[in-house]
C-alpha atoms as a PDB file:
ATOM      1  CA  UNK A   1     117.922  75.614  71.053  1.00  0.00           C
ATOM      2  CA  UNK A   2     117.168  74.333  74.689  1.00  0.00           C
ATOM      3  CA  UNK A   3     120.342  74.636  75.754  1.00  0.00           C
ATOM      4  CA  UNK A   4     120.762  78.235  74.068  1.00  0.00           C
ATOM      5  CA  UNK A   5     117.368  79.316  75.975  1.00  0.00           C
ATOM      6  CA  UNK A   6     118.579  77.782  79.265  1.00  0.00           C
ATOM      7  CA  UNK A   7     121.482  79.988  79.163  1.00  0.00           C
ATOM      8  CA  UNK A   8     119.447  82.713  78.261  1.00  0.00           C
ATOM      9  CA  UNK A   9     116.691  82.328  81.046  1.00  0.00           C
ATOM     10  CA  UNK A  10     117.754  79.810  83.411  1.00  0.00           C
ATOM     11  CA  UNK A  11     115.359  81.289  86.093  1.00  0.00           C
ATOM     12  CA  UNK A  12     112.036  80.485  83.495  1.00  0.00           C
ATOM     13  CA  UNK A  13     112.843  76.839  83.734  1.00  0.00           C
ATOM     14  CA  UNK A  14     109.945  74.947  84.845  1.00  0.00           C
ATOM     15  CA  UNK A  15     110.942  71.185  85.593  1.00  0.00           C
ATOM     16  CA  UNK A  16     111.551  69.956  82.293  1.00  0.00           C
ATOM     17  CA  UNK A  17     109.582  72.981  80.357  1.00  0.00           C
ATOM     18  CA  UNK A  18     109.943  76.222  80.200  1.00  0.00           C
ATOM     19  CA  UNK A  19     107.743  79.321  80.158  1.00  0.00           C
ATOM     20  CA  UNK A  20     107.837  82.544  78.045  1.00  0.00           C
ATOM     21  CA  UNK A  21     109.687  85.311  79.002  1.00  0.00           C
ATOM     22  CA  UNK A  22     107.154  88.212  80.152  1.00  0.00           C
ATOM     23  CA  UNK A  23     109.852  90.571  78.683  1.00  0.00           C
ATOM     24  CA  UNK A  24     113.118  91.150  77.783  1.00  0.00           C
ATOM     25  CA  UNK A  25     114.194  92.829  80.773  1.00  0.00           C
ATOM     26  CA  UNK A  26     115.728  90.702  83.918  1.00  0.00           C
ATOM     27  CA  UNK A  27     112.886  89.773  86.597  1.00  0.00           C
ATOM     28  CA  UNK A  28     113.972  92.056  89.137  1.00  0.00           C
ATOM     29  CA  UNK A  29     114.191  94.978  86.866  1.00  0.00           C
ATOM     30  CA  UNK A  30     110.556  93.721  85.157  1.00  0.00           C
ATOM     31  CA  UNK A  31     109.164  93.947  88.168  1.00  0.00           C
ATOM     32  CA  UNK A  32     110.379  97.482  89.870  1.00  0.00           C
ATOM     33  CA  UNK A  33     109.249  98.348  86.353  1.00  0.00           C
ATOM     34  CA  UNK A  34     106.018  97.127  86.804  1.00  0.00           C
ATOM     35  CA  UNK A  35     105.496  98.873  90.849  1.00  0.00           C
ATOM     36  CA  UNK A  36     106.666 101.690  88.990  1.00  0.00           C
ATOM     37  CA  UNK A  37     103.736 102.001  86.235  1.00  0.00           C
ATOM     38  CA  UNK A  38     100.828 100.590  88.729  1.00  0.00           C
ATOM     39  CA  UNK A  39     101.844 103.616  91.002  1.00  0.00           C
ATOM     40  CA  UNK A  40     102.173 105.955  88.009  1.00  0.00           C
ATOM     41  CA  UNK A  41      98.584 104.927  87.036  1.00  0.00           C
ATOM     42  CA  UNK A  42      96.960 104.900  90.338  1.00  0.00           C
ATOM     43  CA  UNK A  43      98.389 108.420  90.450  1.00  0.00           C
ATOM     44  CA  UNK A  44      97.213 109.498  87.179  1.00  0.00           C
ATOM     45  CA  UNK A  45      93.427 107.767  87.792  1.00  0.00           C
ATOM     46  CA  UNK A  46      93.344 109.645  91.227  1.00  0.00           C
ATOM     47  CA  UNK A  47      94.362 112.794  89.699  1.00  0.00           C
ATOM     48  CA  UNK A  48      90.665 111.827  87.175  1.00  0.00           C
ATOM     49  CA  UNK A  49      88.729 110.906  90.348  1.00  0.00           C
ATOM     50  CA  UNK A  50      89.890 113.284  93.011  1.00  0.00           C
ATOM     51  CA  UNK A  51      87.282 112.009  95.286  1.00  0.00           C
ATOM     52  CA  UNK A  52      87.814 108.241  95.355  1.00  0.00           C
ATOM     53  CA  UNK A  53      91.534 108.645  95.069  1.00  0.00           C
ATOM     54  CA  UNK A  54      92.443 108.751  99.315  1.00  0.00           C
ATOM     55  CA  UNK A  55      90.000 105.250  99.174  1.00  0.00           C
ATOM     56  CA  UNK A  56      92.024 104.085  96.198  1.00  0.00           C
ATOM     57  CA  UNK A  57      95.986 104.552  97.545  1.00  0.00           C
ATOM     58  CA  UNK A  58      95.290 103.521 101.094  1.00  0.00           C
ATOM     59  CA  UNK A  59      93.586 100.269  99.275  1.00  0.00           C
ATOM     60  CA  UNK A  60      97.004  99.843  97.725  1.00  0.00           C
ATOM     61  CA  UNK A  61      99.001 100.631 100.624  1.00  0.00           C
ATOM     62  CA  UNK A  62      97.284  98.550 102.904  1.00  0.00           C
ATOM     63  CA  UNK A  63      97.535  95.439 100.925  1.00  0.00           C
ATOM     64  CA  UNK A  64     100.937  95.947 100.100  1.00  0.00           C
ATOM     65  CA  UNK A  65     101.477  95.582 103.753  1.00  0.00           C
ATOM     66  CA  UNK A  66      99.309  92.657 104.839  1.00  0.00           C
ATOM     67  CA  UNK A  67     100.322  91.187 108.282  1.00  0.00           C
ATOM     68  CA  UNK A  68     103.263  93.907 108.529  1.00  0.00           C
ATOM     69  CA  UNK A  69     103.384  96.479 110.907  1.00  0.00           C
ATOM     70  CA  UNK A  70     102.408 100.089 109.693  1.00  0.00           C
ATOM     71  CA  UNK A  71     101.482 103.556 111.468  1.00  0.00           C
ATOM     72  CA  UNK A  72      98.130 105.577 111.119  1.00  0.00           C
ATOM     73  CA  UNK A  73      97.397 108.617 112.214  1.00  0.00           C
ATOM     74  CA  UNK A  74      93.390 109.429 112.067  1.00  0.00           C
ATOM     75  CA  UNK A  75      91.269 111.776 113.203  1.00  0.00           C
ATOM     76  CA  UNK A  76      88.199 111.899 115.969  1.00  0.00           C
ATOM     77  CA  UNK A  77      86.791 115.596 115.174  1.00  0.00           C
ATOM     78  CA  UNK A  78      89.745 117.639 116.567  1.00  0.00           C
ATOM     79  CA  UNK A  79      91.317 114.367 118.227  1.00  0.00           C
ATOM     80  CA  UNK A  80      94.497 112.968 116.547  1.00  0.00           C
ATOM     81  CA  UNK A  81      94.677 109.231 117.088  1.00  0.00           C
ATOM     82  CA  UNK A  82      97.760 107.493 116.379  1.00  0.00           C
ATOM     83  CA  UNK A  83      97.591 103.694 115.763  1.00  0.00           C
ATOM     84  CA  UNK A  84     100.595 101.166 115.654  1.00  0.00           C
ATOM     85  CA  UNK A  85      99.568  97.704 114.643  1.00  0.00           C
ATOM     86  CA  UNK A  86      99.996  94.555 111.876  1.00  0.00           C
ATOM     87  CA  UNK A  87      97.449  94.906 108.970  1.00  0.00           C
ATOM     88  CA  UNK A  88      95.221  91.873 109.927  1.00  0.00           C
ATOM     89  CA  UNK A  89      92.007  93.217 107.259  1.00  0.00           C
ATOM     90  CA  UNK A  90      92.283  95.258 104.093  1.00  0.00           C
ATOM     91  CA  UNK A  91      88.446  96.463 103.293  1.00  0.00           C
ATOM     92  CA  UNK A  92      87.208  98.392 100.654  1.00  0.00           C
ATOM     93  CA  UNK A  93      86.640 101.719 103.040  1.00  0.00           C
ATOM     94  CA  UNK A  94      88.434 100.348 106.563  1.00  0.00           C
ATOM     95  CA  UNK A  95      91.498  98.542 107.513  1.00  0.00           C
ATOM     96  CA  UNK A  96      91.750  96.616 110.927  1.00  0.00           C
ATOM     97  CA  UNK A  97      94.918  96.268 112.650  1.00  0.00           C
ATOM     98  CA  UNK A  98      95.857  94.453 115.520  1.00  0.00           C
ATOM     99  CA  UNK A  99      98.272  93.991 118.441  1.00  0.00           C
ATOM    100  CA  UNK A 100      98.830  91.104 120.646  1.00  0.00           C
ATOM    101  CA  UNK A 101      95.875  92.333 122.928  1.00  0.00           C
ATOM    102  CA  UNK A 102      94.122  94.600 120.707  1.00  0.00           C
ATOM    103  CA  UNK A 103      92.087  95.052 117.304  1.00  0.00           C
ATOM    104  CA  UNK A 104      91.397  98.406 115.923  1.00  0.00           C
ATOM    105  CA  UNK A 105      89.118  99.169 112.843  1.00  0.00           C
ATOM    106  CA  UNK A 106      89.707 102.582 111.431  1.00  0.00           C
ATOM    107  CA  UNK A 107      87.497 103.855 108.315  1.00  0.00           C
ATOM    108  CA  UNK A 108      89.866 105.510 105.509  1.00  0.00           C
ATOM    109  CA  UNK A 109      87.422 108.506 105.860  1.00  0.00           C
ATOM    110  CA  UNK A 110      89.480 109.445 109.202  1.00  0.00           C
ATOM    111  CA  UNK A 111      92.905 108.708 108.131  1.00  0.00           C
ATOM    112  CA  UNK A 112      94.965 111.599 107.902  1.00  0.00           C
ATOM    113  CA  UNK A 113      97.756 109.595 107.129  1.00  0.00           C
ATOM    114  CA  UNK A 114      99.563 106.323 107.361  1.00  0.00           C
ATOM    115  CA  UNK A 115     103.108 104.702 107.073  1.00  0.00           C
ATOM    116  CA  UNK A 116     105.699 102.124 107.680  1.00  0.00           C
ATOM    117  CA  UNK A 117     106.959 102.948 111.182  1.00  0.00           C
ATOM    118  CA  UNK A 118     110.709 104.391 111.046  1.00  0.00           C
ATOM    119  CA  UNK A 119     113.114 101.928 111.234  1.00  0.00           C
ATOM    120  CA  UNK A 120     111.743  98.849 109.655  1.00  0.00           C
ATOM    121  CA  UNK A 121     112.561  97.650 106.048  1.00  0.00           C
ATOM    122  CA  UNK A 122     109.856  98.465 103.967  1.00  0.00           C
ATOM    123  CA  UNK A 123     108.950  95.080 102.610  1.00  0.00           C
ATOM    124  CA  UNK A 124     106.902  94.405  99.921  1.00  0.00           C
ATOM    125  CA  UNK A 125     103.709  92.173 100.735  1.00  0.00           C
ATOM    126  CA  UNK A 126     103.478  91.021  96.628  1.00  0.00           C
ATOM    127  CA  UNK A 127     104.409  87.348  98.521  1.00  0.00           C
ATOM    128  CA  UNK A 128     102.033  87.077 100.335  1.00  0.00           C
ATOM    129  CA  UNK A 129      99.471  84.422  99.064  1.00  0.00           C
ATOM    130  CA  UNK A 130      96.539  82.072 100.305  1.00  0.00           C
ATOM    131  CA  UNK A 131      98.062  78.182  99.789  1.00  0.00           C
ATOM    132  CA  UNK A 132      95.995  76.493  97.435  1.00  0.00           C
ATOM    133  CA  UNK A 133      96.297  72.631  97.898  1.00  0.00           C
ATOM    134  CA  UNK A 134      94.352  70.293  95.250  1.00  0.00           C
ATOM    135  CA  UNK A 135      91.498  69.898  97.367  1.00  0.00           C
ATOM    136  CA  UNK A 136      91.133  73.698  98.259  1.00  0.00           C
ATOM    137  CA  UNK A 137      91.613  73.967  94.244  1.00  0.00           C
ATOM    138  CA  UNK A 138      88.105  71.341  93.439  1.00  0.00           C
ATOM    139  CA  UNK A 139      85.964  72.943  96.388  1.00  0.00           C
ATOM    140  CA  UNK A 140      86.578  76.378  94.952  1.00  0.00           C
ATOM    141  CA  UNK A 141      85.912  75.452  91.497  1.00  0.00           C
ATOM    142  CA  UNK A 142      82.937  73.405  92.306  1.00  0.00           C
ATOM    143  CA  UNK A 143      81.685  75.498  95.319  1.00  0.00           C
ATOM    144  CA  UNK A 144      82.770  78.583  95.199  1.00  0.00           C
ATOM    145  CA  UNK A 145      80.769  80.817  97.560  1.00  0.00           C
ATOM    146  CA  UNK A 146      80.893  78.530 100.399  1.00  0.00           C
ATOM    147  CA  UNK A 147      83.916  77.489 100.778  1.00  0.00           C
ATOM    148  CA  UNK A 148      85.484  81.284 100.232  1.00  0.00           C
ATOM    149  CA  UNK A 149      82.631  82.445 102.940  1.00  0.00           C
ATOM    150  CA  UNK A 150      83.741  79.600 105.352  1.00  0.00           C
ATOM    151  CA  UNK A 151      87.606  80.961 105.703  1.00  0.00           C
ATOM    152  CA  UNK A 152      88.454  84.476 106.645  1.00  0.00           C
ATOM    153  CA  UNK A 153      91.580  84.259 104.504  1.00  0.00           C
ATOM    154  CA  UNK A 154      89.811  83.417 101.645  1.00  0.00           C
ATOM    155  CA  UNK A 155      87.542  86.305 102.025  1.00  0.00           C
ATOM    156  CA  UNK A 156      90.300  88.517 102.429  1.00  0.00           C
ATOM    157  CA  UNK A 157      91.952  87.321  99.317  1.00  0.00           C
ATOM    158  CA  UNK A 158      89.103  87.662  96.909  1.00  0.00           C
ATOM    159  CA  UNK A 159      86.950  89.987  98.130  1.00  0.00           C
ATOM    160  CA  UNK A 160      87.215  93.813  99.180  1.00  0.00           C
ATOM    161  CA  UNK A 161      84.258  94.000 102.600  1.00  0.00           C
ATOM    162  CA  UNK A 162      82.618  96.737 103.743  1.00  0.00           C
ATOM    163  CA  UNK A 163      83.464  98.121 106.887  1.00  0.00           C
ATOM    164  CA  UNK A 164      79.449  97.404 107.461  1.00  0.00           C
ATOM    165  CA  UNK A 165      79.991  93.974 106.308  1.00  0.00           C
ATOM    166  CA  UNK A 166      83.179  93.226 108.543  1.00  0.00           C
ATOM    167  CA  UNK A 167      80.799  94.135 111.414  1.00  0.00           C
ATOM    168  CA  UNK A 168      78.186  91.234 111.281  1.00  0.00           C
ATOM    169  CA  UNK A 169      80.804  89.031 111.978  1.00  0.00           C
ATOM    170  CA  UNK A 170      81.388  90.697 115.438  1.00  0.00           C
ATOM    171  CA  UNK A 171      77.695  90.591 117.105  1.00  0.00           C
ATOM    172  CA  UNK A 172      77.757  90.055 120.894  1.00  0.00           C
ATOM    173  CA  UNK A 173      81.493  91.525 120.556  1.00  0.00           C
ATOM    174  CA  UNK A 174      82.092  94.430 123.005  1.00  0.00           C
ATOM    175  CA  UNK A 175      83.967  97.573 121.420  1.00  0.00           C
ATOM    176  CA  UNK A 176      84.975 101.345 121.989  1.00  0.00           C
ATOM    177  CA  UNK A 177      83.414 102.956 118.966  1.00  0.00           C
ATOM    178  CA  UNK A 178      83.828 106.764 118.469  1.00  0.00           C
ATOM    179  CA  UNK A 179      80.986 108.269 116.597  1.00  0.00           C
ATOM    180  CA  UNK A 180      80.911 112.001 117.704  1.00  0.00           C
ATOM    181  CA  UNK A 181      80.822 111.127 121.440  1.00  0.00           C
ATOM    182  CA  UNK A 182      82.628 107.675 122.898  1.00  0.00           C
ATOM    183  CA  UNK A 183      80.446 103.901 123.241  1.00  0.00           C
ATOM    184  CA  UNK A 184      81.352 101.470 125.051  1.00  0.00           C
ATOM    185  CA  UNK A 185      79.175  98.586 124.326  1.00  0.00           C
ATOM    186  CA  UNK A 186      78.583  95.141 122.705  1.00  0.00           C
ATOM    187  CA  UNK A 187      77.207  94.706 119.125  1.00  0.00           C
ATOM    188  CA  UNK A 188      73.673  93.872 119.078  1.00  0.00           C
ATOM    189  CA  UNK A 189      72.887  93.810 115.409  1.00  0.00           C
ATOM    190  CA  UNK A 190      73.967  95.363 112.028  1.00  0.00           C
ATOM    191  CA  UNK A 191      70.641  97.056 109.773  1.00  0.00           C
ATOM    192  CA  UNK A 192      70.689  99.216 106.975  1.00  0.00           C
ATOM    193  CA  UNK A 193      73.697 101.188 107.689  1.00  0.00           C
ATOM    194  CA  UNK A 194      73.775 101.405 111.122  1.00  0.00           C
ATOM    195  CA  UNK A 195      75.141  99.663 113.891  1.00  0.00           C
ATOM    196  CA  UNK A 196      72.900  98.809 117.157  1.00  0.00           C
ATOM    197  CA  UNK A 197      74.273  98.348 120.477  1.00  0.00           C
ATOM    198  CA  UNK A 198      72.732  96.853 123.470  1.00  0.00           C
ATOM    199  CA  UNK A 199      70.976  99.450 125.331  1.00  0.00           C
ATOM    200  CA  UNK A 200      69.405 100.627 122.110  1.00  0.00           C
ATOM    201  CA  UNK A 201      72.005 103.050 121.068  1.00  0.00           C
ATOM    202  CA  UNK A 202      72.020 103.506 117.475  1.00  0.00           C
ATOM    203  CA  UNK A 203      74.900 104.538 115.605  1.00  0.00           C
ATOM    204  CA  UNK A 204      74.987 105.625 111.746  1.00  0.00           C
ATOM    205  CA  UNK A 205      78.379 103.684 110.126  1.00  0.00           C
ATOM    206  CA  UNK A 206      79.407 106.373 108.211  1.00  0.00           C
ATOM    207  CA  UNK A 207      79.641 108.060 111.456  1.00  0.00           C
ATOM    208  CA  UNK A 208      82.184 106.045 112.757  1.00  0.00           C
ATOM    209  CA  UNK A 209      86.105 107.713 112.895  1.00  0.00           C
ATOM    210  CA  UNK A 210      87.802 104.859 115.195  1.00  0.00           C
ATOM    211  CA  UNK A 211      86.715 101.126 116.830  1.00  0.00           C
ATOM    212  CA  UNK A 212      88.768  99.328 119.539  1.00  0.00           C
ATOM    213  CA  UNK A 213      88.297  95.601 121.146  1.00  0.00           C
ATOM    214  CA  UNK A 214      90.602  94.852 124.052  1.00  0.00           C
ATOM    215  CA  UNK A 215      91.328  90.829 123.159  1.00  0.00           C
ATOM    216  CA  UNK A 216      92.454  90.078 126.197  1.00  0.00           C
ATOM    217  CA  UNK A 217      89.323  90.969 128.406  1.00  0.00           C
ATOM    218  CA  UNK A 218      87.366  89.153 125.310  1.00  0.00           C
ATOM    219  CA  UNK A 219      88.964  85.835 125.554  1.00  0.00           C
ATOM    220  CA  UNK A 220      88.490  86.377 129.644  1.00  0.00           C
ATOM    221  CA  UNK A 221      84.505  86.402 129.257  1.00  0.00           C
ATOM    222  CA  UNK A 222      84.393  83.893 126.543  1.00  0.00           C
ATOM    223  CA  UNK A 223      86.028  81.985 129.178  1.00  0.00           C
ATOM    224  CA  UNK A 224      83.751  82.718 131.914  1.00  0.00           C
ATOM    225  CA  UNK A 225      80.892  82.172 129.702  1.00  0.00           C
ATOM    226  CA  UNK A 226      81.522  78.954 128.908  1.00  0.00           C
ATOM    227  CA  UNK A 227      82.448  78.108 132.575  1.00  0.00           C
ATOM    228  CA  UNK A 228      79.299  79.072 134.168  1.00  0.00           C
ATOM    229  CA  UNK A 229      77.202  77.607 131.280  1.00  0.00           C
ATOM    230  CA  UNK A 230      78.650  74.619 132.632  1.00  0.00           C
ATOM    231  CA  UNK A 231      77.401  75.052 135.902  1.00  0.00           C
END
């Protein structure tokens, strides 16, 4: 019987077990099968809640293409923005992307569109997974909220932030934020919705079409910073 299953399914062979067949189909035809029906259903529970659907298949897109490099075009009132960067953060209502010297955070509420830049293979992203080694594997089991709060990745792979969320892990970061008119500050503090710069400028976060942080000066006045606290 083993032998008559190993020629049957020699790819479900598992060291010396094996496992059961998800179906009767071939993997690779099981699973365009599969993309097929979760896009078929996202489609058809869009089509039931017309106003969460944009949130719901830029959600999908996004984390299909974690750490590859997509285009977004978004909007700043009449302004069309167009973005080219790796998917660094999927949020619930935001994605941040990044270059080597830049991070942008763009709400979906502004997106007019997005897409794999022309040219590039559109790869799937269904591979890409957080490691789990044994110890990883007893401190989430036996603290979960910690450790998963401690790591960025972790975050990222079980939970969906808020863009107003994201944020309080930037205070004291400077950023371009447009909000109606263009800021150029640093991030006092996050309360209740709205984001507070220093100079007292207050700005609503559902306001906010676009955010940009040049790394590069960042890392300069971290640098500096820690050079003249030295002195």
């Amino acid at each position: 019987m083993n032998r008559l299953y190993e020629k049957e399914y020699p790819e479900l062979k598992k060291e010396d077990h094996y496992t059961s067949p998800a179906s009767s189909l071939p993997l690779h035809e099981l699973k365009m099968l599969q993309d097929y029906i979760h896009s078929a259903n996202l489609q058809h529970l869009g089509a039931k809640l017309p106003n969460a659907k944009k949130q719901m298949i830029l959600l999908k897109f996004f984390k299909s293409k974690k750490n590859q490099l997509v285009e977004v075009y978004s909007r700043n009132g009449e302004e069309v923005i167009h973005t080219v960067g790796k998917v660094a953060v999927v949020g619930r209502n935001f994605v941040m992307l990044k270059t080597l010297f830049t991070r942008y955070w763009i709400p979906f509420t502004s997106i007019h569109s997005a897409k794999t830049p022309f040219g590039l293979p559109d790869v799937p992203g269904s591979h890409q997974h957080v490691v789990i080694d044994q110890e990883l594997r007893r401190k989430l089991l036996t603290n979960f909220g910690d450790t998963v709060a401690s790591k960025e990745a972790l975050r990222q792979q079980f939970f969906e932030e808020l863009l107003e969320t994201n944020l309080k892990s930037w205070k004291g970061t400077k950023l371009i934020i447009l909000a109606g008119k263009s800021y150029h500050n640093r991030i006092r503090d996050i309360q209740k919705g709205v984001v507070l710069l220093k100079g007292n400028n207050k700005i609503p976060i559902h306001k906010i079409q676009y955010m940009k942080q040049t790394r590069m000066m960042s890392f300069i006045e971290r640098i500096f910073t820690k050079w003249f606290k030295k002195l």
